[in-house]
C-alpha atoms as a PDB file:
ATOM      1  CA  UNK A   1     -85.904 275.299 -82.870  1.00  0.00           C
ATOM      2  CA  UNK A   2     -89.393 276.306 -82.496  1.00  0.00           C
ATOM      3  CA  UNK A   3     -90.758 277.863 -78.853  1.00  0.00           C
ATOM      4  CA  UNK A   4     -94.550 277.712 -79.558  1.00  0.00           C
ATOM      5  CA  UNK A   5     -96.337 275.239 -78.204  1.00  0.00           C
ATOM      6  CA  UNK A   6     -98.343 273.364 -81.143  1.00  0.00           C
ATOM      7  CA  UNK A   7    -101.345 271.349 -80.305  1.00  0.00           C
ATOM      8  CA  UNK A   8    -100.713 268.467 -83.267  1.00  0.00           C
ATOM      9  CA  UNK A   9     -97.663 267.681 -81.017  1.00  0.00           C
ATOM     10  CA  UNK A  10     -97.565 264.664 -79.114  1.00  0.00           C
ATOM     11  CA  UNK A  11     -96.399 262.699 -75.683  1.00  0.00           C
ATOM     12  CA  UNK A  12     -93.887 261.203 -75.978  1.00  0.00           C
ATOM     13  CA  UNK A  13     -92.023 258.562 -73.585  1.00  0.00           C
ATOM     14  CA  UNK A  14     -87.937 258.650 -73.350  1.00  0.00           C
ATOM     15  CA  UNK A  15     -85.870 256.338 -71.436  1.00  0.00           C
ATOM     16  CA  UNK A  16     -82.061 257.533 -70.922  1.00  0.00           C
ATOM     17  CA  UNK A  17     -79.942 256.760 -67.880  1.00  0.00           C
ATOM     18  CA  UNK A  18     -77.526 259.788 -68.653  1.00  0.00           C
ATOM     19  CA  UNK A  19     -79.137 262.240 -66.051  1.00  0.00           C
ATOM     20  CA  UNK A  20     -77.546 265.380 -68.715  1.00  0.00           C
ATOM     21  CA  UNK A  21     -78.502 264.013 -71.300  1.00  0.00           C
ATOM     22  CA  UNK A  22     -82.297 263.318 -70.283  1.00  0.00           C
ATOM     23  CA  UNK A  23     -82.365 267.115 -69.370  1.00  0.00           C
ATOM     24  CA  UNK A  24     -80.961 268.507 -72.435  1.00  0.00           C
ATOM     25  CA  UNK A  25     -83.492 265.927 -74.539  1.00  0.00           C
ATOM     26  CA  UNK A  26     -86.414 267.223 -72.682  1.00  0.00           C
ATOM     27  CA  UNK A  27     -84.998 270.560 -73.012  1.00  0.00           C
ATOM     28  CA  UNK A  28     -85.038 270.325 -76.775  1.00  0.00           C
ATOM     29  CA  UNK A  29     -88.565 268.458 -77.046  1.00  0.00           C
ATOM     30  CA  UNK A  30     -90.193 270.461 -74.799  1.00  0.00           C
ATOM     31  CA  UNK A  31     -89.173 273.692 -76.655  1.00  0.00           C
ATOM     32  CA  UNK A  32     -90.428 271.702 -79.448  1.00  0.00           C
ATOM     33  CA  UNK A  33     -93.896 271.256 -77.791  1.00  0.00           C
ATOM     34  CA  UNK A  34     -93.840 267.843 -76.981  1.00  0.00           C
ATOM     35  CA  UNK A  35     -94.756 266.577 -73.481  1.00  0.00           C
ATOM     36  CA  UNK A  36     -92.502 264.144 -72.237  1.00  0.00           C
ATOM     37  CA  UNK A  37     -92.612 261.341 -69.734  1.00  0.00           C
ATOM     38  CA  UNK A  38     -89.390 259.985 -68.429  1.00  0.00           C
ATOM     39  CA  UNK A  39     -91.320 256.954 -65.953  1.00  0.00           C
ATOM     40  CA  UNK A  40     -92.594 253.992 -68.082  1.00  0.00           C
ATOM     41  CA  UNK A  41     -95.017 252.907 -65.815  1.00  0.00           C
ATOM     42  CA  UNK A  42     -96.847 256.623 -65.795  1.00  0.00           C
ATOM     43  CA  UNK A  43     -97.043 256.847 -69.447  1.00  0.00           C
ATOM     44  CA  UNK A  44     -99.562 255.862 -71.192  1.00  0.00           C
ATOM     45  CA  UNK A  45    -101.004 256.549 -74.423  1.00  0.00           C
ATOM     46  CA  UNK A  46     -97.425 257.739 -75.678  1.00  0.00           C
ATOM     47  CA  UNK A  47     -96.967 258.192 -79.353  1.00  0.00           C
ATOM     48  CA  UNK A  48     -93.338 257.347 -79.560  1.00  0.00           C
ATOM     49  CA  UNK A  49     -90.838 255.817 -77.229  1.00  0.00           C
ATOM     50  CA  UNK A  50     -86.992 257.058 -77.608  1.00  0.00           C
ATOM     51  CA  UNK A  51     -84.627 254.815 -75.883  1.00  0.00           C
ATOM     52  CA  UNK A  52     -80.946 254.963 -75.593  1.00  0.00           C
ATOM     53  CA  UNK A  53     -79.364 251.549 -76.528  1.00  0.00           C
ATOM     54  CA  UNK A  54     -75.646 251.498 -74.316  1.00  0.00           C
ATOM     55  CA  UNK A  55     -75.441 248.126 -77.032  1.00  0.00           C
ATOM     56  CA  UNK A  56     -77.935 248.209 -79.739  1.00  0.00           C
ATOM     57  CA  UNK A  57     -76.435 244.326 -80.273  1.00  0.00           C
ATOM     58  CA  UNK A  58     -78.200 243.177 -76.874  1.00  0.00           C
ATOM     59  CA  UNK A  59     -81.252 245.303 -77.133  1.00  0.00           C
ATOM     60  CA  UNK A  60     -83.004 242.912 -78.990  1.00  0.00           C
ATOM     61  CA  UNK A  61     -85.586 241.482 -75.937  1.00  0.00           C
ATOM     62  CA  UNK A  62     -85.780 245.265 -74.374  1.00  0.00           C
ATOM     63  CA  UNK A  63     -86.776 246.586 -77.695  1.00  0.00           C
ATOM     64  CA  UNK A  64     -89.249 243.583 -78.187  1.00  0.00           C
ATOM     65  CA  UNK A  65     -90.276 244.732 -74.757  1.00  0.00           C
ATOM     66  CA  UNK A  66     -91.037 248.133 -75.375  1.00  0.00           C
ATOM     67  CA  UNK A  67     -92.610 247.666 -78.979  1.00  0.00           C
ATOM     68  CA  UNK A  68     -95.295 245.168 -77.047  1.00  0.00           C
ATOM     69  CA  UNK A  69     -96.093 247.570 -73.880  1.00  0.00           C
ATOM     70  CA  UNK A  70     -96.592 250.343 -76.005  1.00  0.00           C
ATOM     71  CA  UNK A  71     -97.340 249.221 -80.008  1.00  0.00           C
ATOM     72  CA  UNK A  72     -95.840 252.522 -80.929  1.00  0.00           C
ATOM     73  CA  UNK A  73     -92.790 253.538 -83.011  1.00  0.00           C
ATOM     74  CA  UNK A  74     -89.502 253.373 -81.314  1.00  0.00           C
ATOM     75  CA  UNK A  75     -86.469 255.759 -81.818  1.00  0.00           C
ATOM     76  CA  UNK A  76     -83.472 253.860 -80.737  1.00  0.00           C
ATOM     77  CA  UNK A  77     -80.407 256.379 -79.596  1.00  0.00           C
ATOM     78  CA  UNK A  78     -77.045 254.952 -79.335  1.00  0.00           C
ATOM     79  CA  UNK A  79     -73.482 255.801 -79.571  1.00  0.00           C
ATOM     80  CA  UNK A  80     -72.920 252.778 -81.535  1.00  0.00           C
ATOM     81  CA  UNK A  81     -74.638 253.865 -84.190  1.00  0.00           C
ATOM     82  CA  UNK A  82     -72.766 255.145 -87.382  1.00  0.00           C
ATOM     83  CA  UNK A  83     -73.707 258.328 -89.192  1.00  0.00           C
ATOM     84  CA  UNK A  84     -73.695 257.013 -93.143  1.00  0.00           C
ATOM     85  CA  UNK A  85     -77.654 256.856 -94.120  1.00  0.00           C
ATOM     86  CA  UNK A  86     -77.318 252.968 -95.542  1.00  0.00           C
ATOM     87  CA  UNK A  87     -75.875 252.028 -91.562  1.00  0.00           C
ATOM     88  CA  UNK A  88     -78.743 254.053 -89.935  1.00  0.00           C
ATOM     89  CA  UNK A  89     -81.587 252.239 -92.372  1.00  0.00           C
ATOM     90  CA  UNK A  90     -79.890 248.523 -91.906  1.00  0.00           C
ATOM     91  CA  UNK A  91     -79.507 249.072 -87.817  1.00  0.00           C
ATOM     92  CA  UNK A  92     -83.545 250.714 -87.939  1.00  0.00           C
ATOM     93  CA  UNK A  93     -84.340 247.364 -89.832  1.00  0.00           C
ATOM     94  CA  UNK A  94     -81.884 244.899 -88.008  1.00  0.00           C
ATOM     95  CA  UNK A  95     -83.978 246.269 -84.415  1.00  0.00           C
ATOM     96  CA  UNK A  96     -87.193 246.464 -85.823  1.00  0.00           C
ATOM     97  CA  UNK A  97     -87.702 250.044 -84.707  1.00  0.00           C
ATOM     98  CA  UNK A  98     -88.636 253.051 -86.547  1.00  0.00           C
ATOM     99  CA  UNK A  99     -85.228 254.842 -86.852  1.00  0.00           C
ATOM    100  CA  UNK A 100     -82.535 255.420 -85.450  1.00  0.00           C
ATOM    101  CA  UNK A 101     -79.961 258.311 -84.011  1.00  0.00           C
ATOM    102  CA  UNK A 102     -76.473 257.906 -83.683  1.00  0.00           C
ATOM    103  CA  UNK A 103     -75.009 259.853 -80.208  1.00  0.00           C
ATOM    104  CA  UNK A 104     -74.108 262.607 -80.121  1.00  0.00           C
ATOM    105  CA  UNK A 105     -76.605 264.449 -81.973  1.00  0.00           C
ATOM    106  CA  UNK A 106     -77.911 267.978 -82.574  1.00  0.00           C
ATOM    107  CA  UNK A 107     -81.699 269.256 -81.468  1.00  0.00           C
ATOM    108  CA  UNK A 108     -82.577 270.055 -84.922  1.00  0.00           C
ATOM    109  CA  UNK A 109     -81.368 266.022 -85.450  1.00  0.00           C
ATOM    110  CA  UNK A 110     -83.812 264.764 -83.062  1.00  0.00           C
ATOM    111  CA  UNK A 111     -86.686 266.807 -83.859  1.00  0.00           C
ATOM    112  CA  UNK A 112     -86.251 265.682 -87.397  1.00  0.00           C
ATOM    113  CA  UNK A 113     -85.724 262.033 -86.275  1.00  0.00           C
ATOM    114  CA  UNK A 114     -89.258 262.356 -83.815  1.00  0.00           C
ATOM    115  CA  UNK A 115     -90.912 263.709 -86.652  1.00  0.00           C
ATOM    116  CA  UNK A 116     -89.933 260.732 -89.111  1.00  0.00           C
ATOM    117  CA  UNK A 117     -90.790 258.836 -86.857  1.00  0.00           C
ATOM    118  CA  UNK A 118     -94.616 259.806 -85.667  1.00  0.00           C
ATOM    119  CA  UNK A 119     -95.107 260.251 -89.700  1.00  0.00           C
ATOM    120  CA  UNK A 120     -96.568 263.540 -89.827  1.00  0.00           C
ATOM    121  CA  UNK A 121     -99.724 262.398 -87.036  1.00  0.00           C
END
């Protein structure tokens, strides 16, 4: 994972629950370069929310939610999520988000999944 800090990256807004894993997510994006806001109400001008869905099947008015506050791509995390490319495109498209990253996942995973999803910007 890369150390430097790189002025193309961006903010970027996560909402987990899992105290552990919040850390280790900053941890990673940080490293990355990213600055990262963890209180919705304090972060604006994000360029990508990343929330963790407990049940992606009852996310649909959060997600709705989030894509109206913010009118930025959304990474959805979940552990419900399976791994097979065809399930992660039809779940991305069933939520109307940008992608998303089946739990547990490596760094290297999400910084490839934050990077598909900002587009190159």
């Amino acid at each position: 994972m890369a150390t430097q800090r790189d002025p193309s990256r961006h903010r970027l807004l996560l909402i987990e629950t899992d105290d552990l894993i919040r850390d280790l997510i900053i941890r990673w994006l940080t490293e990355a370069g990213h600055a990262v806001d963890t209180d919705e109400a304090q972060s604006p001008g994000a360029a990508l929310v990343i929330v963790d869905l407990p049940d992606p099947a009852q996310a649909g008015a959060t997600l709705a939610a989030l894509a109206a506050r913010h009118g930025v791509p959304i990474l959805a995390m979940s552990g419900r999520f399976r791994r097979s490319g065809a399930a992660t495109e039809g779940a991305a498209r069933r939520l109307g988000v940008a992608r998303v990253l089946p739990k547990p996942f490596t760094g290297e995973e999400l910084l490839a999944a934050v990077q598909a999803c900002l587009g190159g910007r």
